[in-house]
Protein backbone atom coordinates (compact mmCIF):
# COMPACT_ATOMS: atom_id res chain seq x y z
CA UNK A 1 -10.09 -5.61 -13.30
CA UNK A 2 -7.36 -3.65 -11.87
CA UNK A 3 -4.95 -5.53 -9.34
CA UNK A 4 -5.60 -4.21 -5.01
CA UNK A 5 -1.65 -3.02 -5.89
CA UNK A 6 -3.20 0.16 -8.38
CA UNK A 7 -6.55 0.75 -6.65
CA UNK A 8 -4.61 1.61 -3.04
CA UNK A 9 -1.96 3.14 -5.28
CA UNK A 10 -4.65 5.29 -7.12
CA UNK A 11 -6.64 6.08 -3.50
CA UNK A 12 -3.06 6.64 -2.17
CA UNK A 13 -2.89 9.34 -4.63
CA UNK A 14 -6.18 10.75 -4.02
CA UNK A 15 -5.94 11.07 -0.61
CA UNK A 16 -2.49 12.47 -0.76
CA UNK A 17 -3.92 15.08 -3.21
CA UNK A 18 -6.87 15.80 -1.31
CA UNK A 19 -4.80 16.29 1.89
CA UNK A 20 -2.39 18.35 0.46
CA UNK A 21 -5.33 20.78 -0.60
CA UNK A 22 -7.15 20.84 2.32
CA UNK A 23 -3.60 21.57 4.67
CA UNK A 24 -3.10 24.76 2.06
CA UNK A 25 -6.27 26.04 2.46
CA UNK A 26 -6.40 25.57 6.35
CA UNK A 27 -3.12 28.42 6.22
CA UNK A 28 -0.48 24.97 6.94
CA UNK A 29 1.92 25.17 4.60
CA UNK A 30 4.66 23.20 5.83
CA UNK A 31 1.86 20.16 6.23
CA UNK A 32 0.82 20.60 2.23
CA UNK A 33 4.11 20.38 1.26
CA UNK A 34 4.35 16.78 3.26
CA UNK A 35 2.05 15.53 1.39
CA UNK A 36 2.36 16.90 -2.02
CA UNK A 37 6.01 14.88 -1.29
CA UNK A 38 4.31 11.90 -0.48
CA UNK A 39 2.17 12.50 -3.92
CA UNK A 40 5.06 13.40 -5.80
CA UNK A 41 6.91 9.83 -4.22
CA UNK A 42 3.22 8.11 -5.41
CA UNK A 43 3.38 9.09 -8.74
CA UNK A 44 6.71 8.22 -9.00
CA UNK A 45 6.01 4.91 -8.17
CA UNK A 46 2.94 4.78 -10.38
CA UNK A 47 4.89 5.53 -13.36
CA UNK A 48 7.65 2.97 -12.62
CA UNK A 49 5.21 -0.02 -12.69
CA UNK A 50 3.20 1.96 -15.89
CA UNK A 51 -0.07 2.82 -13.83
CA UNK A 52 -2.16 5.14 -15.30
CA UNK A 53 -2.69 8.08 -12.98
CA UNK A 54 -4.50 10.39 -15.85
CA UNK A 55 -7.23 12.24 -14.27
CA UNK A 56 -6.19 11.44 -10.90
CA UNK A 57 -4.45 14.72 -10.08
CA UNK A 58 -5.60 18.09 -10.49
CA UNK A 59 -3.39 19.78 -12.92
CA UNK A 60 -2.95 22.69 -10.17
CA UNK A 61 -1.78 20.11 -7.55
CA UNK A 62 0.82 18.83 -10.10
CA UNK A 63 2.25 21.68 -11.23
CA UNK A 64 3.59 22.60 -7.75
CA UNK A 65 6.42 19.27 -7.08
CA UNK A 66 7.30 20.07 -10.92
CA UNK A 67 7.71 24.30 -9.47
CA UNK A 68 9.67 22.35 -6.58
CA UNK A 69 11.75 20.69 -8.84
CA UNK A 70 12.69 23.76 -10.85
CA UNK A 71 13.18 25.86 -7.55
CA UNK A 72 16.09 23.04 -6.32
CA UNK A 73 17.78 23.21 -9.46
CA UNK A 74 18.45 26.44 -9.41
């Protein structure tokens, strides 16, 4: 049984995820990248207490804060 900590982390996640789709496809950019921060700042936090997040995220929807990453370091 997983603790309420990871199952509102998890549906954090998700909804983050879906939101962040649904503002790019509704032409709002600047509103997908809010939340694909606030997924990026969820997963983070997933993987400091060693939640599994596999199959959460679409591999799409991850890709872009690691593209954000590499566009700041340049």
């Amino acid at each position: 049984m997983e603790s309420q900590f990871v199952g509102e982390l998890r549906r954090g996640i998700v909804a983050a995820q879906d939101a962040s789709i649904a503002a790019a496809e509704a032409g709002q950019p600047d509103e997908a990248d809010l939340h694909r921060g606030r997924l990026a700042d969820l997963l983070h936090l997933a993987g400091e207490h060693d939640v599994d997040t596999a199959g959460l995220v679409r591999p799409d929807v991850l890709a872009a804060p690691a593209d954000d990453r590499a566009a700041l370091s340049e």
